[in-house]
N, C-alpha and C. Protein backbone atom coordinates (compact mmCIF):
# COMPACT_ATOMS: atom_id res chain seq x y z
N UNK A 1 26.94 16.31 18.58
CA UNK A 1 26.79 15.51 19.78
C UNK A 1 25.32 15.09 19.90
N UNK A 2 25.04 13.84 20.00
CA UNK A 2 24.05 13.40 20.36
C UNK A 2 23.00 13.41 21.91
N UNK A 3 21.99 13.21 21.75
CA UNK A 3 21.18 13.55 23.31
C UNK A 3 21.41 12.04 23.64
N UNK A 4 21.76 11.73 25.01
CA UNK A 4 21.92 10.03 25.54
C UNK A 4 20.22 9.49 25.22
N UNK A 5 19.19 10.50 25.31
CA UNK A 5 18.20 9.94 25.38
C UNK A 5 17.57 9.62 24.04
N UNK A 6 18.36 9.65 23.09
CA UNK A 6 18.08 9.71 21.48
C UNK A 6 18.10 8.18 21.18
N UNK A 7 17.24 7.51 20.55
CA UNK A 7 17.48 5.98 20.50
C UNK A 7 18.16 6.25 18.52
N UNK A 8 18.76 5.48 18.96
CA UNK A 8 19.98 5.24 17.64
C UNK A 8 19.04 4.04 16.74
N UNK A 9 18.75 4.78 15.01
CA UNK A 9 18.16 3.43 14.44
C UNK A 9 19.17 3.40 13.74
N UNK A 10 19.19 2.04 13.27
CA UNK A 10 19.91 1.42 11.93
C UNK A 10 19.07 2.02 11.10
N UNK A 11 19.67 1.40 9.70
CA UNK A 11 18.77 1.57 8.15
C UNK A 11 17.91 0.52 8.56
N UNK A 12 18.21 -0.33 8.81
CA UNK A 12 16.96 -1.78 8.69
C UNK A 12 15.76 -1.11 9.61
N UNK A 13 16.21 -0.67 10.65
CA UNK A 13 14.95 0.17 11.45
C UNK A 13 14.16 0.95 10.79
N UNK A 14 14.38 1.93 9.96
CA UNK A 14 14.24 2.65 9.33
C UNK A 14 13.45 2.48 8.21
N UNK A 15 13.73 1.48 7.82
CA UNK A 15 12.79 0.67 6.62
C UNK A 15 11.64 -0.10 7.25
N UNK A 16 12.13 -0.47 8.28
CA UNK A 16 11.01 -1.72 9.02
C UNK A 16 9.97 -0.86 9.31
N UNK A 17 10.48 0.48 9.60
CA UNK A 17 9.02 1.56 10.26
C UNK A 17 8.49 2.09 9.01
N UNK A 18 9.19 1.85 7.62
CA UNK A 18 8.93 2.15 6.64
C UNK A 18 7.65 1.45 6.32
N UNK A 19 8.04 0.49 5.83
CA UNK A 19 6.99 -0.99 5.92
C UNK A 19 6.02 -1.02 6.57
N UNK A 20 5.95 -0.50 7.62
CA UNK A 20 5.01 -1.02 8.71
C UNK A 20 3.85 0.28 8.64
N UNK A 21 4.44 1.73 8.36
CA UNK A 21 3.47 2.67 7.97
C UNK A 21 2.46 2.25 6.80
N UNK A 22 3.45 1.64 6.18
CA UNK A 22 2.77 1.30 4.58
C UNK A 22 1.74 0.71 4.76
N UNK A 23 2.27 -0.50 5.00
CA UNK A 23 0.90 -1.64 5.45
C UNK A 23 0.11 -1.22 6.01
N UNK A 24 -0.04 -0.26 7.56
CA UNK A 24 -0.56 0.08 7.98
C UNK A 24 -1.85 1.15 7.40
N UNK A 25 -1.34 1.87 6.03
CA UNK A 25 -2.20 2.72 5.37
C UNK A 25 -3.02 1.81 4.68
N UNK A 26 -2.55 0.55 4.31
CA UNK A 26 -3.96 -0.17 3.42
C UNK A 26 -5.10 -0.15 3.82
N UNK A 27 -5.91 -0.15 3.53
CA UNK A 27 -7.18 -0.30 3.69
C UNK A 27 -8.02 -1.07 2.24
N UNK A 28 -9.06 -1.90 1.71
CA UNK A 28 -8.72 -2.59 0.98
C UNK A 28 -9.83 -1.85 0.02
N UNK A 29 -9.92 -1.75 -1.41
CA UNK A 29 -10.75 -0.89 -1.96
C UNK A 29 -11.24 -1.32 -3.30
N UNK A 30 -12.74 -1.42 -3.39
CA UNK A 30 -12.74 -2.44 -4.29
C UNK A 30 -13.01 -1.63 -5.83
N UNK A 31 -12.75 -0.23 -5.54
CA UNK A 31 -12.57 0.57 -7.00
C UNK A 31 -11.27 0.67 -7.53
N UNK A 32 -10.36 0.63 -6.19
CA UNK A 32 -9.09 0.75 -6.31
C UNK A 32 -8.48 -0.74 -7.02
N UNK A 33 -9.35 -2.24 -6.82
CA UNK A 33 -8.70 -3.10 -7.04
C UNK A 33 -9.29 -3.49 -8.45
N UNK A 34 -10.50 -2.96 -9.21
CA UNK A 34 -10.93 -2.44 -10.56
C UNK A 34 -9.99 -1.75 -11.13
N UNK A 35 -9.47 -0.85 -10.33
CA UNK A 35 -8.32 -0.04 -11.33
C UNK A 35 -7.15 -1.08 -12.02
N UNK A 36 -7.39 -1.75 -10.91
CA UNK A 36 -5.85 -2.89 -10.75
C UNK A 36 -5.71 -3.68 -11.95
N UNK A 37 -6.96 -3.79 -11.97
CA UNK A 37 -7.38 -5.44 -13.31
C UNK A 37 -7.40 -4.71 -14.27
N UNK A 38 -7.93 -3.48 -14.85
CA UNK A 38 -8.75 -2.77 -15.50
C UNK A 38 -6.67 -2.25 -16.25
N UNK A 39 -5.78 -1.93 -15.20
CA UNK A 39 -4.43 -2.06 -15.48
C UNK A 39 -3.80 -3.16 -15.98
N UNK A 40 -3.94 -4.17 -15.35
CA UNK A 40 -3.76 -5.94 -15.98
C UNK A 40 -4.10 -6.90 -16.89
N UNK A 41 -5.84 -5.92 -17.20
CA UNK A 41 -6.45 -6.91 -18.53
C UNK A 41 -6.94 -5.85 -19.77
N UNK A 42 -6.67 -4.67 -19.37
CA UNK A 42 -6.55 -3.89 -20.88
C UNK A 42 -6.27 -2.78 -20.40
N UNK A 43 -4.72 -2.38 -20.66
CA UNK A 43 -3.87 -1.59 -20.84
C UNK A 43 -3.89 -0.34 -21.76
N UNK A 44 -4.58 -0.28 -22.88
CA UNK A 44 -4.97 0.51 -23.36
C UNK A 44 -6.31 1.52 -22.51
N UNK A 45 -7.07 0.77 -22.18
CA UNK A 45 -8.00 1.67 -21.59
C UNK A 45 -6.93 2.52 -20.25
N UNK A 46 -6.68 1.58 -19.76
CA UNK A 46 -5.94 2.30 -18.48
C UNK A 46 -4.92 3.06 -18.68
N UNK A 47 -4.48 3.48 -19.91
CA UNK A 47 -4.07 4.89 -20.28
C UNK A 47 -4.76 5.93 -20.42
N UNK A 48 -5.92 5.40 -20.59
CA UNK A 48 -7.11 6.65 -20.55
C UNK A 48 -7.62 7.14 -19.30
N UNK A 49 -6.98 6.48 -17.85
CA UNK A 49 -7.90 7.06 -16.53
C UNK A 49 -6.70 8.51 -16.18
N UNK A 50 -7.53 9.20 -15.51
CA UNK A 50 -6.81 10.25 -15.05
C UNK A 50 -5.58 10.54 -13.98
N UNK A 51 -4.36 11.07 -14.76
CA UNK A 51 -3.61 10.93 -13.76
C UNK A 51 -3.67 10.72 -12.21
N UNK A 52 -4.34 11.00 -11.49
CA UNK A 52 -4.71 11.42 -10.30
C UNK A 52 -4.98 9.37 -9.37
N UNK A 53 -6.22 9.43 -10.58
CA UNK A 53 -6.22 7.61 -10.18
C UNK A 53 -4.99 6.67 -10.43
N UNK A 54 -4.13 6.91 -11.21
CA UNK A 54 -3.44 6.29 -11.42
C UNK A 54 -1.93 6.29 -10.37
N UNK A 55 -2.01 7.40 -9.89
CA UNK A 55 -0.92 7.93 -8.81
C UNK A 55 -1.67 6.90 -7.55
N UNK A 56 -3.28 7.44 -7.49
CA UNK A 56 -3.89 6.88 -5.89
C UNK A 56 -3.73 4.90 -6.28
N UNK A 57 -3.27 4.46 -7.58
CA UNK A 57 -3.81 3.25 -7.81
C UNK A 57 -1.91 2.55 -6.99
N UNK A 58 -1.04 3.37 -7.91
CA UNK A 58 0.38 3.19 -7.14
C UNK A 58 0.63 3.03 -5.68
N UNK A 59 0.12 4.38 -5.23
CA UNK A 59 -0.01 4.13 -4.00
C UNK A 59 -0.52 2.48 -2.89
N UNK A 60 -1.84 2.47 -3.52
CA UNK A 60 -2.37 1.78 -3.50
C UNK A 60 -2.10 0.05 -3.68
N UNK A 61 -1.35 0.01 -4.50
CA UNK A 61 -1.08 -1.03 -4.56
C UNK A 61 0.37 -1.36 -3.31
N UNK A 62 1.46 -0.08 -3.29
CA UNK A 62 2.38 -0.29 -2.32
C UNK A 62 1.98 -0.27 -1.41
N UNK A 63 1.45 -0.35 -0.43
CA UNK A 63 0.55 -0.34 0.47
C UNK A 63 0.05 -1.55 0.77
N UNK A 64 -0.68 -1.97 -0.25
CA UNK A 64 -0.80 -3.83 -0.24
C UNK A 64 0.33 -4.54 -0.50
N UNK A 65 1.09 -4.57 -1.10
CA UNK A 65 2.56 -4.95 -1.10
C UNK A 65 3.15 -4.74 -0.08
N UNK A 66 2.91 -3.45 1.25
CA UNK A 66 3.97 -3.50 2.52
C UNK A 66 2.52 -4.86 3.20
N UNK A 67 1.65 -4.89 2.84
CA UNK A 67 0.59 -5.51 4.45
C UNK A 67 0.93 -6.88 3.96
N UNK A 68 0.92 -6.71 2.36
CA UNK A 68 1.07 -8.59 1.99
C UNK A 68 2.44 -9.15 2.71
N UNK A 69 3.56 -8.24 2.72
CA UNK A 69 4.64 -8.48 2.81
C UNK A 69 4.84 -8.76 4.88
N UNK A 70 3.92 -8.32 5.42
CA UNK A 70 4.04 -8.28 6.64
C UNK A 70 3.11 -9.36 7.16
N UNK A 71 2.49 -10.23 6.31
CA UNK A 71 1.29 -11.25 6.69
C UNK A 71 0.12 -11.00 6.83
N UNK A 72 -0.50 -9.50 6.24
CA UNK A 72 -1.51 -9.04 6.99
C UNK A 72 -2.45 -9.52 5.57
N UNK A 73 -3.84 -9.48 5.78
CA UNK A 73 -5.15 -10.03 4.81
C UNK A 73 -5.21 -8.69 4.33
N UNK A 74 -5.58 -8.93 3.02
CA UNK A 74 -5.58 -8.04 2.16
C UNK A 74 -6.53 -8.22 1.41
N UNK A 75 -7.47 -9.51 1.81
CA UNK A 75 -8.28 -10.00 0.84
C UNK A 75 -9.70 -8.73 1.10
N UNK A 76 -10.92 -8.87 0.22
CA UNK A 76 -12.08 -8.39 0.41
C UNK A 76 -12.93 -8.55 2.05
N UNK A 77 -13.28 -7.60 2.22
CA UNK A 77 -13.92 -8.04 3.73
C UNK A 77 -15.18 -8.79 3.51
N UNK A 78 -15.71 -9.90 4.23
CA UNK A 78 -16.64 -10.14 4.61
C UNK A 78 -17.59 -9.63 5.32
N UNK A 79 -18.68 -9.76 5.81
CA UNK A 79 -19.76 -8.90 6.02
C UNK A 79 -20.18 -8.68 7.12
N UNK A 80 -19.31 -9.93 7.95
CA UNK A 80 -18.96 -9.84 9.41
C UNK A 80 -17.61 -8.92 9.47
N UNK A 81 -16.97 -9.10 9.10
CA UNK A 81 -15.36 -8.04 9.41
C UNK A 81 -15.89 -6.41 8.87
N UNK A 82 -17.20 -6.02 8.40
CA UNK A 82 -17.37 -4.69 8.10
C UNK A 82 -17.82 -4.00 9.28
């Protein structure tokens, strides 16, 4: 039995708060977005970084994938937005 005061989510709810944590964790990182390229333009080296970066680089990138996906800037900050 449910509490009346329990708000009932769907799955889509569920995901949407999914999403929205995600995005919400980005923050934009410009070692993290070295890892990125450094993954994209030689693949061999980027078998050589340590597991650890490569987990924070995953992360990392889903994260920009929930904010891109929600409209949010993802680009480098300017020097006024720091």
């Amino acid at each position: 039995m449910t509490n009346p005061g329990t708000p009932k989510y769907s799955y889509e709810d569920r995901e949407t708060a999914k999403l929205r944590r995600s995005a919400d964790s980005f923050r934009y990182s410009a070692d993290m977005e070295h890892l990125a390229k450094l993954k994209r333009d030689r693949p061999e080296q980027y078998d050589q970084v340590n597991p650890i970066s490569r987990i924070s680089l995953g992360h990392y990138e889903i994260a920009k994938a929930s904010a891109m996906q929600l409209g949010r800037n993802v680009s480098a900050p300017t020097d006024r937005e720091v």
